[in-house]
N, C-alpha and C. Protein backbone atom coordinates (compact mmCIF):
# COMPACT_ATOMS: atom_id res chain seq x y z
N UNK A 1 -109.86 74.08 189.68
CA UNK A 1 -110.01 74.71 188.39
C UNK A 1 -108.64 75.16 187.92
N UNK A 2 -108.24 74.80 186.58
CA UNK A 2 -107.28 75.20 186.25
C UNK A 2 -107.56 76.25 184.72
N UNK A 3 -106.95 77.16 184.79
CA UNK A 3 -107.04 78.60 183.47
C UNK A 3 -105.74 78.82 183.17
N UNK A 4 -105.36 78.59 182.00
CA UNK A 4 -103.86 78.70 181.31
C UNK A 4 -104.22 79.84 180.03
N UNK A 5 -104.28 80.94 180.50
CA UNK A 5 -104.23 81.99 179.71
C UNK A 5 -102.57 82.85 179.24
N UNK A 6 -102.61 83.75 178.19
CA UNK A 6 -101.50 84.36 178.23
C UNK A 6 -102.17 85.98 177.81
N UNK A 7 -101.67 87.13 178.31
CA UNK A 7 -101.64 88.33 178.06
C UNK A 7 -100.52 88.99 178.79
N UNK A 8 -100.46 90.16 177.38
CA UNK A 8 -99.59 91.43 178.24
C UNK A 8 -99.90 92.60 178.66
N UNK A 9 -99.04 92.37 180.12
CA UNK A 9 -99.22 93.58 180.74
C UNK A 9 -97.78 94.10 181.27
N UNK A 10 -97.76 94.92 182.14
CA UNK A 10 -97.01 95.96 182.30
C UNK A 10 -96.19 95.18 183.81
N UNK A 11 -96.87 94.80 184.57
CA UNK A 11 -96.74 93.65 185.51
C UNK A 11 -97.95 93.27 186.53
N UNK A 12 -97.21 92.28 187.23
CA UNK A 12 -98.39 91.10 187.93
C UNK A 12 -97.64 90.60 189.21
N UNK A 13 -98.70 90.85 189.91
CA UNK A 13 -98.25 90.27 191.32
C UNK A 13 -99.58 88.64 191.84
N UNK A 14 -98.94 88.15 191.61
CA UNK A 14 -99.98 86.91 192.29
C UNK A 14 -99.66 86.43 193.69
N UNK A 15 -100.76 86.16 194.20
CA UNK A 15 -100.32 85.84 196.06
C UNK A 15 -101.73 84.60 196.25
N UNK A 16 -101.61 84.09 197.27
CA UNK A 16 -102.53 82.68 197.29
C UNK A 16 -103.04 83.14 198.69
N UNK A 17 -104.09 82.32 199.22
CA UNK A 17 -104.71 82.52 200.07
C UNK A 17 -105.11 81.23 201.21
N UNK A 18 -105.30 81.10 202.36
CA UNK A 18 -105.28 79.91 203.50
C UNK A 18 -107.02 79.21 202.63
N UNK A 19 -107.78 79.98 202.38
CA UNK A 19 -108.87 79.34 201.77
C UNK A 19 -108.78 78.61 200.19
N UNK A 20 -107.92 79.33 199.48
CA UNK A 20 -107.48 78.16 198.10
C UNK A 20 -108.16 79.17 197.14
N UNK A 21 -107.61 80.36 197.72
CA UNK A 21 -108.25 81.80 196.58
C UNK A 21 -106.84 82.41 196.19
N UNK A 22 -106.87 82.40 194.85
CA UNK A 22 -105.73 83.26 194.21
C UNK A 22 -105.96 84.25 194.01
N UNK A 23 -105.38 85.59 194.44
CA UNK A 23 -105.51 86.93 193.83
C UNK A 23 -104.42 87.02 192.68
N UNK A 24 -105.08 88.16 191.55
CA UNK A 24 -104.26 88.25 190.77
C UNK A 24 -104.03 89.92 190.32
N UNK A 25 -103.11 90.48 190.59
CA UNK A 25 -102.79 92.12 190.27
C UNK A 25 -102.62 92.39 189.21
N UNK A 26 -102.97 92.86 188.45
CA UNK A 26 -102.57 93.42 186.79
C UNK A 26 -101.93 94.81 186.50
N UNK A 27 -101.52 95.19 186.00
CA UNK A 27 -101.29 96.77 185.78
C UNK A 27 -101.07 97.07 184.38
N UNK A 28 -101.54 97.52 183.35
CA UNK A 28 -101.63 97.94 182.19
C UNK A 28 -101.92 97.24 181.01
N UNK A 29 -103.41 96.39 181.42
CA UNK A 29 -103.86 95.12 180.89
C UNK A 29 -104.95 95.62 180.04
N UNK A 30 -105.47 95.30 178.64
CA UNK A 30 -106.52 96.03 178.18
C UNK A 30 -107.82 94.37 179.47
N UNK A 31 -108.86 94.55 179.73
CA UNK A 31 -109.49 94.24 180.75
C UNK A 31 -110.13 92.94 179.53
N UNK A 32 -111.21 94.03 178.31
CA UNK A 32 -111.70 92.78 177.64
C UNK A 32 -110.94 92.02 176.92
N UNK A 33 -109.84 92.24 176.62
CA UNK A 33 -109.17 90.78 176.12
C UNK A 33 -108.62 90.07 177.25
N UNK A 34 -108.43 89.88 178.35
CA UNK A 34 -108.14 89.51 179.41
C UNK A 34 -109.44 88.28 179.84
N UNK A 35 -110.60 89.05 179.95
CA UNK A 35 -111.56 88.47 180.61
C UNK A 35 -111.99 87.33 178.95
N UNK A 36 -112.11 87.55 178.06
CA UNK A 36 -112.57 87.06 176.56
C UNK A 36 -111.74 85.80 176.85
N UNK A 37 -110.29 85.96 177.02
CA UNK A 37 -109.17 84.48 176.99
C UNK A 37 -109.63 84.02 178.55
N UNK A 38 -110.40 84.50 179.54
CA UNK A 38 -110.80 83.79 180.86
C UNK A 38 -111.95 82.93 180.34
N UNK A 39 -113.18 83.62 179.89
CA UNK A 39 -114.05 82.59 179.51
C UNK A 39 -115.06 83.11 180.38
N UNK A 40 -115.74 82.30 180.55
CA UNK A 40 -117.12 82.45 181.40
C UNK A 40 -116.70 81.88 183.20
N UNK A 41 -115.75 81.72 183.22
CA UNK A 41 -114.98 81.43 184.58
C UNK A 41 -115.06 82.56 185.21
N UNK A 42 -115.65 82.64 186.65
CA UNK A 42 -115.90 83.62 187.77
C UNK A 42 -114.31 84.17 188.03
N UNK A 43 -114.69 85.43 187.67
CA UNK A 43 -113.61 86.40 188.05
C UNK A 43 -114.22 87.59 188.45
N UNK A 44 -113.48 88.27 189.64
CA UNK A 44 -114.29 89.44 190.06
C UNK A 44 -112.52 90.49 190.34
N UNK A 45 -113.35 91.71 189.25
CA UNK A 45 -112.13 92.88 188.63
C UNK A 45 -112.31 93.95 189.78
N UNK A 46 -111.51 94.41 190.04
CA UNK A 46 -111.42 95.47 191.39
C UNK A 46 -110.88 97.01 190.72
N UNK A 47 -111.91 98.20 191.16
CA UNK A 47 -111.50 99.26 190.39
C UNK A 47 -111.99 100.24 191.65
N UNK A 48 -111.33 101.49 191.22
CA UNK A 48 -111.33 102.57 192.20
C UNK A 48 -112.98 102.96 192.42
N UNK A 49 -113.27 103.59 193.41
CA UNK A 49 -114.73 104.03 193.36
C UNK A 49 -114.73 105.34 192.35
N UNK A 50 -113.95 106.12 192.50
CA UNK A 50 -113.63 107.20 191.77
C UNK A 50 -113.61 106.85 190.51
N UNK A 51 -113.00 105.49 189.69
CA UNK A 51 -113.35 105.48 188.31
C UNK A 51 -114.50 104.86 187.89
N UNK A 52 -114.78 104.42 188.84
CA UNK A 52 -116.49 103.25 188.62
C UNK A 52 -117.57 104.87 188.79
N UNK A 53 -117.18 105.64 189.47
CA UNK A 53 -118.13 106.92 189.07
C UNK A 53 -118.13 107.44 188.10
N UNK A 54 -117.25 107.65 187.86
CA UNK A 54 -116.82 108.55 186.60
C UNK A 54 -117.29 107.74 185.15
N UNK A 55 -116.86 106.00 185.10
CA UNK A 55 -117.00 105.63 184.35
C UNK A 55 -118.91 105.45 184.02
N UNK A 56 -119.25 105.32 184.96
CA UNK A 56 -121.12 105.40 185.22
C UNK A 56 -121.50 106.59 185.04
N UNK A 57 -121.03 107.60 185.05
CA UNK A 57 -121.74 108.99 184.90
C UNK A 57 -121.09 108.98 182.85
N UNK A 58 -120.06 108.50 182.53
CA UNK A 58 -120.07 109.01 181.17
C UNK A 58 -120.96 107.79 180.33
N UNK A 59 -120.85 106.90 181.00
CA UNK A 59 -121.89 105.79 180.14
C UNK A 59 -123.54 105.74 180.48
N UNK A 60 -123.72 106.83 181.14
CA UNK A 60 -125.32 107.37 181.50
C UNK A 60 -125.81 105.85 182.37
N UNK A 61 -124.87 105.52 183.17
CA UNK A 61 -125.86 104.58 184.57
C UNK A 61 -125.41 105.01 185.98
N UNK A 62 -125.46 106.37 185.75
CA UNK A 62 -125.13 106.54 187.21
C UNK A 62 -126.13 106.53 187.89
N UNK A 63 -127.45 106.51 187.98
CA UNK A 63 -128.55 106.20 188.52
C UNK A 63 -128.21 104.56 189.18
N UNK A 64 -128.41 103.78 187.99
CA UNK A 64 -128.11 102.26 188.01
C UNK A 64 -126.65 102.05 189.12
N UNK A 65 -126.18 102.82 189.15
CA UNK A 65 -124.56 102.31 189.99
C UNK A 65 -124.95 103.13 191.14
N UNK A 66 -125.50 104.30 191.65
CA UNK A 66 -125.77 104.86 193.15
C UNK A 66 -126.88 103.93 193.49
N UNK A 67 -128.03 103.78 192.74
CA UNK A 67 -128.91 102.59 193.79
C UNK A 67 -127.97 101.38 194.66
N UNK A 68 -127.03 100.99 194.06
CA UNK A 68 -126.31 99.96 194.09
C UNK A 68 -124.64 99.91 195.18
N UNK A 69 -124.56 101.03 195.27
CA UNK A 69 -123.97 101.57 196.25
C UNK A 69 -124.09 101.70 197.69
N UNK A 70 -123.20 101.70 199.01
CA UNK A 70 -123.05 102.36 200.19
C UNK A 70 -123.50 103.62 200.01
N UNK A 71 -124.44 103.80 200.92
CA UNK A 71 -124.66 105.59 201.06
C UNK A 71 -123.55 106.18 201.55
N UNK A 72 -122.40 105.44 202.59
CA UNK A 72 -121.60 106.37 203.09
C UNK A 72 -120.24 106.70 201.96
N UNK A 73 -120.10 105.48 201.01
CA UNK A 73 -119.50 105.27 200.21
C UNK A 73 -119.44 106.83 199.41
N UNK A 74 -120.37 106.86 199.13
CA UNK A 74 -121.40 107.92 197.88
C UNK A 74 -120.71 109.44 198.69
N UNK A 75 -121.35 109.99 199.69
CA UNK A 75 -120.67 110.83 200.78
C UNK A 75 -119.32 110.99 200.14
N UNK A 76 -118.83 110.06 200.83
CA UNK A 76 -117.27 110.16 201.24
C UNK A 76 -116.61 110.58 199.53
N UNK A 77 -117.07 109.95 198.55
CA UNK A 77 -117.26 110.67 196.95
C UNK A 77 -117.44 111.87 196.81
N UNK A 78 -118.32 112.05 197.23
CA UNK A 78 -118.81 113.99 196.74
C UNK A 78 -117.93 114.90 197.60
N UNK A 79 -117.91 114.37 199.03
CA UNK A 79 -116.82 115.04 199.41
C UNK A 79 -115.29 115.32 198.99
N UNK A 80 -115.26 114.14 198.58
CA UNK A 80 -112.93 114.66 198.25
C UNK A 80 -113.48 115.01 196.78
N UNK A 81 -114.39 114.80 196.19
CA UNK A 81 -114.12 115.70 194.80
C UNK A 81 -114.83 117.26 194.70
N UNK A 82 -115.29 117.26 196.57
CA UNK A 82 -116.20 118.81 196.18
C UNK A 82 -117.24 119.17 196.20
N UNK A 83 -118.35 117.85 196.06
CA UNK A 83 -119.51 118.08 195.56
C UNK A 83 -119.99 118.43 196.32
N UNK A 84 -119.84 118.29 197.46
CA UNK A 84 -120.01 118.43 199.13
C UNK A 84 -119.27 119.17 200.46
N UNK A 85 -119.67 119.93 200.94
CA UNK A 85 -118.76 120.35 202.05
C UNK A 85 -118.52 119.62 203.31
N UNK A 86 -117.51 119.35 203.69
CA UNK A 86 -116.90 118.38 204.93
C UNK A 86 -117.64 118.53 205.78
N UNK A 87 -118.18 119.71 205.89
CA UNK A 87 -119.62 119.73 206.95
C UNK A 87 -121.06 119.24 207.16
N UNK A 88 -120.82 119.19 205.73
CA UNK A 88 -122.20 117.91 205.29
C UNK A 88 -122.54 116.92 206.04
């Protein structure tokens, strides 16, 4: 498969893989014009758990994103922000 896109970002690290998988690093990319010039071509976007919470609790699916989750994942969340005591 070949994808000849252009966008700007801030910078990019690309590295290849023994299986014939390219990773690709972005840093200060708006995401949907990025993915819009990809197309319907399988790409999978990597984000902090901390903003995938945050971003699910302000767009009202945080229900929808904890079903979908590690329980220990979830934990280890409430704990470094508090919600939880280390003793938990």
């Amino acid at each position: 498969m070949t994808i000849d896109i252009e966008f700007k970002c801030k910078s990019a690290t690309v590295s290849g893989s023994k299986w014939g998988v390219v990773n690709v690093e972005i840093d200060s990319v708006d995401v949907h014009e990025l993915l819009e010039a990809i197309g319907d071509k399988k790409v999978f976007e990597s984000i902090e758990l901390d903003d995938y919470i945050d971003w699910a609790e302000s767009a009202g699916h945080t229900i929808d994103i904890i079903e979908r989750l590690d329980a220990d994942e979830i934990i280890g969340w409430l704990k470094h922000n508090g919600h939880l005591d280390a003793d938990s």
